[in-house]
PDB file of N, CA and C in Angstrom:
ATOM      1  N   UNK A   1      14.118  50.225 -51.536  1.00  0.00           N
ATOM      2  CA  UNK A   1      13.373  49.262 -50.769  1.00  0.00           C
ATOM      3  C   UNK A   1      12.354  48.586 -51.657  1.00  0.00           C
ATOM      4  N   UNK A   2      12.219  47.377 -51.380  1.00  0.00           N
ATOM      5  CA  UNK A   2      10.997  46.356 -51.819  1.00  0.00           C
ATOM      6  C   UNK A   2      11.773  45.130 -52.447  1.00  0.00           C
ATOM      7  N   UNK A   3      10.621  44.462 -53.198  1.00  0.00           N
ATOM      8  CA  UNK A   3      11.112  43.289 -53.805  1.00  0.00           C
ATOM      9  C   UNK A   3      11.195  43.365 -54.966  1.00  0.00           C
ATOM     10  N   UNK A   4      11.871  43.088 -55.816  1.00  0.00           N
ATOM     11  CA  UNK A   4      11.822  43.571 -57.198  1.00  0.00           C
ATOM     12  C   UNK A   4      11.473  42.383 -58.065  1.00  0.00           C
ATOM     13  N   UNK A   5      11.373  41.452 -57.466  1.00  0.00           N
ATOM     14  CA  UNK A   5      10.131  40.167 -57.746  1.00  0.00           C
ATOM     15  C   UNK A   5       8.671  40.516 -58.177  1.00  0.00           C
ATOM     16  N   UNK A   6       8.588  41.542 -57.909  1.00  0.00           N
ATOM     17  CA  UNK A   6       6.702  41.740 -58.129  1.00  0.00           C
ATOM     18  C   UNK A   6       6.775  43.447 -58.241  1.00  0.00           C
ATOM     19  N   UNK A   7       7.515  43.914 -59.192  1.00  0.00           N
ATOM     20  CA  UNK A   7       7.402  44.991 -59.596  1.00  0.00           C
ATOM     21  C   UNK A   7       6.196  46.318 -59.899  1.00  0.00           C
ATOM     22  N   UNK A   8       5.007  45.463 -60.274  1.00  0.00           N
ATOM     23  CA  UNK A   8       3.991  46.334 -60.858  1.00  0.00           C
ATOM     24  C   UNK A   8       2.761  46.086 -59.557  1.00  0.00           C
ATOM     25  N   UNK A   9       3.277  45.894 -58.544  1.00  0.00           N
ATOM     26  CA  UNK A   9       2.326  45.396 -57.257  1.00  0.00           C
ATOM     27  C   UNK A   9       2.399  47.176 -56.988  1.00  0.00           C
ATOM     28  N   UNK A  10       1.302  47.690 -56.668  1.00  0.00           N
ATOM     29  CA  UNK A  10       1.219  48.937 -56.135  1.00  0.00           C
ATOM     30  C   UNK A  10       0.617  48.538 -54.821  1.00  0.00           C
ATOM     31  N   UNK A  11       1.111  49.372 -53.424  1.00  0.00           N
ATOM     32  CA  UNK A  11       0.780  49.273 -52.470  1.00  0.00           C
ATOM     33  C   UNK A  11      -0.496  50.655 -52.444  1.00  0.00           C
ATOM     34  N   UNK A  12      -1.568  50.467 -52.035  1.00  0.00           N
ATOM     35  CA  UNK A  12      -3.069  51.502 -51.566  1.00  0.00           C
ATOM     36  C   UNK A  12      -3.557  51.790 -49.926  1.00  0.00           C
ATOM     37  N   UNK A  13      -4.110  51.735 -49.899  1.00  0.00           N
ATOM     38  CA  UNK A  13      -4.467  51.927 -48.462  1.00  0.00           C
ATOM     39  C   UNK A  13      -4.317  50.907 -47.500  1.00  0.00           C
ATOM     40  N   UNK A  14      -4.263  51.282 -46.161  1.00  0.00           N
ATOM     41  CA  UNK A  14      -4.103  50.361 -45.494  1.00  0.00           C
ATOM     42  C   UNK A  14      -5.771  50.439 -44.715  1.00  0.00           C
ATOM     43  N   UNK A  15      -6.120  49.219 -43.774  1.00  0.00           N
ATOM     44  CA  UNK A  15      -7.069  48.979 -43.194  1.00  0.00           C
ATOM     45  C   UNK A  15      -6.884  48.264 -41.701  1.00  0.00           C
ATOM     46  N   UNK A  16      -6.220  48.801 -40.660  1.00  0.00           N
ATOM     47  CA  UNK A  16      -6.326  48.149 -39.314  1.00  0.00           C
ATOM     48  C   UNK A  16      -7.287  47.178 -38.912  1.00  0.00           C
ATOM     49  N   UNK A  17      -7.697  46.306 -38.410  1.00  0.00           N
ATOM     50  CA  UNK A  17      -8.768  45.392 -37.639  1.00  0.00           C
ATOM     51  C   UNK A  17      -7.788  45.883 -35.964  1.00  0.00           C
ATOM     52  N   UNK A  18      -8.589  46.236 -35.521  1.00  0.00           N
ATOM     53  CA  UNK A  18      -8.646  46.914 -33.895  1.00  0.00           C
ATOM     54  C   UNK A  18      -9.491  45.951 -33.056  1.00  0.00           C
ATOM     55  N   UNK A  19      -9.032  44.664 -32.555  1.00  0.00           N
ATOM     56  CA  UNK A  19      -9.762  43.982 -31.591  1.00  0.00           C
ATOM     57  C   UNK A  19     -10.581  45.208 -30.159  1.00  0.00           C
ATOM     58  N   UNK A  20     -12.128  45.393 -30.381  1.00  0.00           N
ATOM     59  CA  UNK A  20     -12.294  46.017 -29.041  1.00  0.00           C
ATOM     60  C   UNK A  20     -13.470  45.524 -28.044  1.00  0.00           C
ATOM     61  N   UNK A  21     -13.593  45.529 -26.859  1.00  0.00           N
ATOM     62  CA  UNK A  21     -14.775  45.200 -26.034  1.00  0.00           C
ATOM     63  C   UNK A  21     -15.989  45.145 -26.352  1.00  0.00           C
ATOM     64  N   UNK A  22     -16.104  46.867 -26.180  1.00  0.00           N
ATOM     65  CA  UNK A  22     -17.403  47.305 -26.663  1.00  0.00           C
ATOM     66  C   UNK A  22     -17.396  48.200 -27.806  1.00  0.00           C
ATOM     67  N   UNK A  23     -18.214  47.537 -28.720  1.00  0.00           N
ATOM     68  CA  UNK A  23     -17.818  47.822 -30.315  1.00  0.00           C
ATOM     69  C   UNK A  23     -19.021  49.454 -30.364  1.00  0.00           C
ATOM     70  N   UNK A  24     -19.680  49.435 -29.411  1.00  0.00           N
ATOM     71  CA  UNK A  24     -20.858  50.453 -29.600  1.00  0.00           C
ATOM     72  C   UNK A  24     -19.771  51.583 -29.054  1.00  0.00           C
ATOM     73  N   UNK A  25     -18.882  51.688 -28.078  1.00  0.00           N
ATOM     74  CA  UNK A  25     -18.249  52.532 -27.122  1.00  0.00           C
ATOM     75  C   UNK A  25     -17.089  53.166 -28.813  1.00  0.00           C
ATOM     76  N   UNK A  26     -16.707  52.001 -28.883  1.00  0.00           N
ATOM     77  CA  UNK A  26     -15.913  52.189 -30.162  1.00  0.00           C
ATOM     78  C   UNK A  26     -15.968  52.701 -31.431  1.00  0.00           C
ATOM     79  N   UNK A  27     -17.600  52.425 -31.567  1.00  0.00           N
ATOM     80  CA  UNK A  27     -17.999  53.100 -32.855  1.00  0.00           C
ATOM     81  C   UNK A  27     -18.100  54.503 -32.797  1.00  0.00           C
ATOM     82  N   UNK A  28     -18.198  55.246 -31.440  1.00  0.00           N
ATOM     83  CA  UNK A  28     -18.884  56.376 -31.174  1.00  0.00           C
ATOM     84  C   UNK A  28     -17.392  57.107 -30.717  1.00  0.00           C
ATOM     85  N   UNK A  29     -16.530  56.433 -30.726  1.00  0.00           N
ATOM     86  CA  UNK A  29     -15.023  57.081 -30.536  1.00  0.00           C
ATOM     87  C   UNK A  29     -14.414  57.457 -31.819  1.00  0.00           C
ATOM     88  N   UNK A  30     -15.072  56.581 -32.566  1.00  0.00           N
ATOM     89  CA  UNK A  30     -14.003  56.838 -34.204  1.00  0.00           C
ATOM     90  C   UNK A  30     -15.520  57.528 -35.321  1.00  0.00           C
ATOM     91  N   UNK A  31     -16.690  58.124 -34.598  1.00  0.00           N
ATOM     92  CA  UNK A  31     -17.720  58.745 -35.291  1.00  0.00           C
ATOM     93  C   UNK A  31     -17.112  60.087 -34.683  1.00  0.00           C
ATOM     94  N   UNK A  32     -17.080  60.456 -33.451  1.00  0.00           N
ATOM     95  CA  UNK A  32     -16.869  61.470 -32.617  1.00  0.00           C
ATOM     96  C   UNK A  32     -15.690  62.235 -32.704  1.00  0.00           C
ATOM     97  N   UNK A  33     -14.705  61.006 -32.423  1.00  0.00           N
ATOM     98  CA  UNK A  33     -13.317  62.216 -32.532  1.00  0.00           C
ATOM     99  C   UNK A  33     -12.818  62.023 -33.884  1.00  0.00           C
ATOM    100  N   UNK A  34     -13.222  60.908 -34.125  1.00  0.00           N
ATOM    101  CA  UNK A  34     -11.851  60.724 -35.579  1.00  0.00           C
ATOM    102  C   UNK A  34     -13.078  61.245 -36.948  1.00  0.00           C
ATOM    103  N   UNK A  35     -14.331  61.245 -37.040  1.00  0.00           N
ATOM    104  CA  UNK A  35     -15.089  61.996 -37.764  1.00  0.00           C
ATOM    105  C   UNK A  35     -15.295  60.663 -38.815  1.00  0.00           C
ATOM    106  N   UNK A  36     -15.358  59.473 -38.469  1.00  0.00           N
ATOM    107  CA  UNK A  36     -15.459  58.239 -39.112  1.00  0.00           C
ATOM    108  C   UNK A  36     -16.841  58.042 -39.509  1.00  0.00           C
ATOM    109  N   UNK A  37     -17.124  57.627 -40.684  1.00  0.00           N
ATOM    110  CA  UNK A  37     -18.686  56.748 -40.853  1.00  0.00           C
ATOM    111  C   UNK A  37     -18.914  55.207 -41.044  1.00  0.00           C
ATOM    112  N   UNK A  38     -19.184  54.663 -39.975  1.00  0.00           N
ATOM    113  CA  UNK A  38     -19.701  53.398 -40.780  1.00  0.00           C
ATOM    114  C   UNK A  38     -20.076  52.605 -42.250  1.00  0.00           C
ATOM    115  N   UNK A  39     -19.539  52.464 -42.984  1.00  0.00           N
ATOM    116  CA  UNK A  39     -20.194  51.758 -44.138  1.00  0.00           C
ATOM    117  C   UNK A  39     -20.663  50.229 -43.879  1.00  0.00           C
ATOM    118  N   UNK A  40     -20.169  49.726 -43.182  1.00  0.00           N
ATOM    119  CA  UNK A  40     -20.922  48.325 -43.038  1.00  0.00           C
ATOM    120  C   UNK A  40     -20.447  47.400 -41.813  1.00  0.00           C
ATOM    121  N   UNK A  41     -21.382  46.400 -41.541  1.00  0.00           N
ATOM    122  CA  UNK A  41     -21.859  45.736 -40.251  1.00  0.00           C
ATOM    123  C   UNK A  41     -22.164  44.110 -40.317  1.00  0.00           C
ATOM    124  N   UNK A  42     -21.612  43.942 -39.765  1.00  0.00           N
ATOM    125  CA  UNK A  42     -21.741  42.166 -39.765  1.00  0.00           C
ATOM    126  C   UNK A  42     -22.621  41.711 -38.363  1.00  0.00           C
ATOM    127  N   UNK A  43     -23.541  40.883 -38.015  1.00  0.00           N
ATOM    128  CA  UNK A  43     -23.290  39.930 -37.168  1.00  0.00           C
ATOM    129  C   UNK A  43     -24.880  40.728 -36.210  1.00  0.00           C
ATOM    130  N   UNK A  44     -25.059  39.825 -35.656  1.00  0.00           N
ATOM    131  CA  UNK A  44     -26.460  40.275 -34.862  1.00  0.00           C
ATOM    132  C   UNK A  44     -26.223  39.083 -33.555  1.00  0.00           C
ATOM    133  N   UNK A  45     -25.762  40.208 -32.507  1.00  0.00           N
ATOM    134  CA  UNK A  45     -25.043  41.169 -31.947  1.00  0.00           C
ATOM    135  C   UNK A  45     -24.150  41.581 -33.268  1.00  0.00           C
ATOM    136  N   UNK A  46     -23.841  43.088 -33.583  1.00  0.00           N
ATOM    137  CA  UNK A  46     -22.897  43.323 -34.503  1.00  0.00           C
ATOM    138  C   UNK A  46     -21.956  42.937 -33.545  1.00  0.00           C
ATOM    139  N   UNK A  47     -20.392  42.452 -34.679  1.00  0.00           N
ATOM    140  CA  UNK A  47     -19.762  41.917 -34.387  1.00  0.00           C
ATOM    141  C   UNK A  47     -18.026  42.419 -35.150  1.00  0.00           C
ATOM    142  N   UNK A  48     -18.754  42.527 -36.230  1.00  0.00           N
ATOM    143  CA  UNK A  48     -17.554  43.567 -37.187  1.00  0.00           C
ATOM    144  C   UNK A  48     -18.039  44.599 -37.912  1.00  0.00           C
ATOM    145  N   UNK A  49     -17.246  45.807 -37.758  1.00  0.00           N
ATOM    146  CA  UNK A  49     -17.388  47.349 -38.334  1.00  0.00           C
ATOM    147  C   UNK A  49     -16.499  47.597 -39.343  1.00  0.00           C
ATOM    148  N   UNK A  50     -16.904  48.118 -40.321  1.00  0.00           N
ATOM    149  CA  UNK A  50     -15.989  49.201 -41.667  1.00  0.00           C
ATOM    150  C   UNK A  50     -15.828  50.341 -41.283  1.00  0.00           C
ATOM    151  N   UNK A  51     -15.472  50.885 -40.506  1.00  0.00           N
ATOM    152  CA  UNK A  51     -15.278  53.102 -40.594  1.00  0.00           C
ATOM    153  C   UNK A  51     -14.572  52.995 -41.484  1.00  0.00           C
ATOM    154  N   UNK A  52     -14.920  54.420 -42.456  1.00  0.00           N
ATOM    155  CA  UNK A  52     -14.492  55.186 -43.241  1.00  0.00           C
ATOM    156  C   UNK A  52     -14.134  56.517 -43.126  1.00  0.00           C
ATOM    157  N   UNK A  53     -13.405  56.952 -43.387  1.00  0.00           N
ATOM    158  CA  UNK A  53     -12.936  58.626 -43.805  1.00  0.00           C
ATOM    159  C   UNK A  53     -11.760  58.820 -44.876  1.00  0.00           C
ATOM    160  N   UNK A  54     -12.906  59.453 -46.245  1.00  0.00           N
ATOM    161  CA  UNK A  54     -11.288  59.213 -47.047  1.00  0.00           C
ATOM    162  C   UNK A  54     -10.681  58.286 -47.300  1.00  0.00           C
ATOM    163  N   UNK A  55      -9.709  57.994 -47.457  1.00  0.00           N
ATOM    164  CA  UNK A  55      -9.196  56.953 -48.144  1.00  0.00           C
ATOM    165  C   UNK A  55      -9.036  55.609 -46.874  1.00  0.00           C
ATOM    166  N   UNK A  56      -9.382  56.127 -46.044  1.00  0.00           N
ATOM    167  CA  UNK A  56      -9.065  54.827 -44.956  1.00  0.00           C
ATOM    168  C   UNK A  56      -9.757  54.549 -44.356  1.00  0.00           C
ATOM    169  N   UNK A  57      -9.815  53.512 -43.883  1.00  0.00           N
ATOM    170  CA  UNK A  57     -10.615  52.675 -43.204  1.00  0.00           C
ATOM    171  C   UNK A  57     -10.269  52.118 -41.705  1.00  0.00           C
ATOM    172  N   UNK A  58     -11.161  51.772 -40.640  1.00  0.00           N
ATOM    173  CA  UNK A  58     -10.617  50.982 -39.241  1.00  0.00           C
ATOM    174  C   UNK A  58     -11.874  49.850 -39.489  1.00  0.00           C
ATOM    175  N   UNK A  59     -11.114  48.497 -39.582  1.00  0.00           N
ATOM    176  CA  UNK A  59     -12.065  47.527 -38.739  1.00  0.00           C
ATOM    177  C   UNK A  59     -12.232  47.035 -37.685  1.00  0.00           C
ATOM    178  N   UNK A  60     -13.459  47.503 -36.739  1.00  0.00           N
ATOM    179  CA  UNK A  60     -13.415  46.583 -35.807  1.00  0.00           C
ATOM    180  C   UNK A  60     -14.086  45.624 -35.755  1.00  0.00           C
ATOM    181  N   UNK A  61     -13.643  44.834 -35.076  1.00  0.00           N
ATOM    182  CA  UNK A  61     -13.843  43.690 -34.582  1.00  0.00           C
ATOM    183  C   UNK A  61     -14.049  43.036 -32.805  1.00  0.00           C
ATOM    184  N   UNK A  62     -15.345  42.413 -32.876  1.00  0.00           N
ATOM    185  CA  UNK A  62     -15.934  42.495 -31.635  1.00  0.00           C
ATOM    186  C   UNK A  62     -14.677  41.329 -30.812  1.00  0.00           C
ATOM    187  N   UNK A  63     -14.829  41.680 -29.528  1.00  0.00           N
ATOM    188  CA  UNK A  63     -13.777  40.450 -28.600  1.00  0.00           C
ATOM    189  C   UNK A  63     -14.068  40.832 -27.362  1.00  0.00           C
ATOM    190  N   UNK A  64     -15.012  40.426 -26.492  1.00  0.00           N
ATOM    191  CA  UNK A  64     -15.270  40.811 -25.224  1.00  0.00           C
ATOM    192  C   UNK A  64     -14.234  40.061 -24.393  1.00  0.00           C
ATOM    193  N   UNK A  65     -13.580  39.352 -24.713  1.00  0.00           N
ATOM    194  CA  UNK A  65     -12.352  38.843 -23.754  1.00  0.00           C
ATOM    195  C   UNK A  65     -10.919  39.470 -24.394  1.00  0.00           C
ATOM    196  N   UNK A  66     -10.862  40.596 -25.210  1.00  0.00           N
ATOM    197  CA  UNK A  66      -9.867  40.896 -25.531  1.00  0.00           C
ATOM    198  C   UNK A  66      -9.036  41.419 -24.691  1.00  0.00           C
ATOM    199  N   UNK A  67      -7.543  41.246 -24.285  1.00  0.00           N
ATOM    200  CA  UNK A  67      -6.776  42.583 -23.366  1.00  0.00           C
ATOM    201  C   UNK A  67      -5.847  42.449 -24.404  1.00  0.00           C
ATOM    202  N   UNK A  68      -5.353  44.068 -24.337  1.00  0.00           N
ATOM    203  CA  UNK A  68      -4.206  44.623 -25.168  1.00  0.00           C
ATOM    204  C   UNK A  68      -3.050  43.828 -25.506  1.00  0.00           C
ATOM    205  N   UNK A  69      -2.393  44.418 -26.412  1.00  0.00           N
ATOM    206  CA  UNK A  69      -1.405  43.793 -26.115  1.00  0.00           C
ATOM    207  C   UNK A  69      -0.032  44.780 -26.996  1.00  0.00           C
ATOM    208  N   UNK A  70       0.472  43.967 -27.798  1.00  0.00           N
ATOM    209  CA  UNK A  70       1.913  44.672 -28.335  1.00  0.00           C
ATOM    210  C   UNK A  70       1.608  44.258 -29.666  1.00  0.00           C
ATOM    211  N   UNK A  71       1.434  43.423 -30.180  1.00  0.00           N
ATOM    212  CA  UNK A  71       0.841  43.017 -31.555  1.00  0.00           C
ATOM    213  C   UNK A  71      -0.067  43.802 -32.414  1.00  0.00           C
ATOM    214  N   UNK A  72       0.159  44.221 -33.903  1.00  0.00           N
ATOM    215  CA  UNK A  72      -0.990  44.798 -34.033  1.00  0.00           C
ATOM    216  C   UNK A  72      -1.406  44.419 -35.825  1.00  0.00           C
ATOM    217  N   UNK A  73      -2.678  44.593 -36.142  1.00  0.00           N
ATOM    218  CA  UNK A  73      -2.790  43.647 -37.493  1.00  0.00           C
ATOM    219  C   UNK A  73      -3.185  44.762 -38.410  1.00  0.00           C
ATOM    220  N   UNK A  74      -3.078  44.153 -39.862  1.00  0.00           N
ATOM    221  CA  UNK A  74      -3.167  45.654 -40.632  1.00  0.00           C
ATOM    222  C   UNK A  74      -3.332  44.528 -42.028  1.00  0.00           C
ATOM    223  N   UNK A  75      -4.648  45.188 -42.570  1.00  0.00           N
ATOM    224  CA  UNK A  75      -4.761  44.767 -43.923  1.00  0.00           C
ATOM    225  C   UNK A  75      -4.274  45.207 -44.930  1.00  0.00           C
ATOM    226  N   UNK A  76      -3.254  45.099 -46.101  1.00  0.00           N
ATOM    227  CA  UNK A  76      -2.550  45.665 -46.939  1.00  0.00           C
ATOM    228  C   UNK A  76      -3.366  45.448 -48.289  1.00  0.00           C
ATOM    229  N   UNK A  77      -3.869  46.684 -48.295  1.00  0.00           N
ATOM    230  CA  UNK A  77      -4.601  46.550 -50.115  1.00  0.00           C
ATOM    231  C   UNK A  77      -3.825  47.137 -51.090  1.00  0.00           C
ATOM    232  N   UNK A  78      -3.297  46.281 -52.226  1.00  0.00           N
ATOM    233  CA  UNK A  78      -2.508  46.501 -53.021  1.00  0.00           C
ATOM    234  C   UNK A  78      -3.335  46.232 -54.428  1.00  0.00           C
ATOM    235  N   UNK A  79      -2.681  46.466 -55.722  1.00  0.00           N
ATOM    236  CA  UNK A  79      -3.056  46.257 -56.578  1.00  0.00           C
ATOM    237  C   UNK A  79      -3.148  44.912 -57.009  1.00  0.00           C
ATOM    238  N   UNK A  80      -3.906  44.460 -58.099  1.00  0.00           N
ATOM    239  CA  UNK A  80      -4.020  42.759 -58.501  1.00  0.00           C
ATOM    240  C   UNK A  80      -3.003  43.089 -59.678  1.00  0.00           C
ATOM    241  N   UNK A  81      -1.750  43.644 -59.990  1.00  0.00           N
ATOM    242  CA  UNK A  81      -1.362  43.862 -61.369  1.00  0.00           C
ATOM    243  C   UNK A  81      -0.152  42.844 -60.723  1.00  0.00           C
ATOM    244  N   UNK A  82       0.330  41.927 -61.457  1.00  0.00           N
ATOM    245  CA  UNK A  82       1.842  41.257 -61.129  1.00  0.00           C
ATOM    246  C   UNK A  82       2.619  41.115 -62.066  1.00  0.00           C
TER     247      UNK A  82
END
């Protein structure tokens, strides 16, 4: 599997963006159960979150009109080597 067009591309961690309501309800779900820390905060109302644990990361992202859906987004951090 892959492209053999871009050989020396290493794939690293991934990073979700999680559209949620209430980003305070949210922060305290992925501090609590998932054992996550904040590293950083955008926006006053905050508006976007970094959790960390280990090698991974969740961003959220504020959306008070968000409803679920089937779609889901994912940041792919790879290497800069091509």
């Amino acid at each position: 599997m892959g492209d053999s067009s871009s050989p020396n591309v290493q794939f690293g961690r991934s990073a979700p963006t999680i559209p949620v309501t209430d980003i305070q309800q949210a922060l305290g779900f992925c501090a609590s159960k998932l054992g996550m820390e904040k590293v950083f905060e955008s926006g006053d109302p905050v508006g976007f979150v970094i959790l960390h644990r280990d090698v991974s990361e969740i961003h959220l992202t504020l959306d008070p009109e968000h409803t679920a859906s089937t779609r889901n987004f994912a940041h792919i951090l790879v290497s800069e080597t091509l």
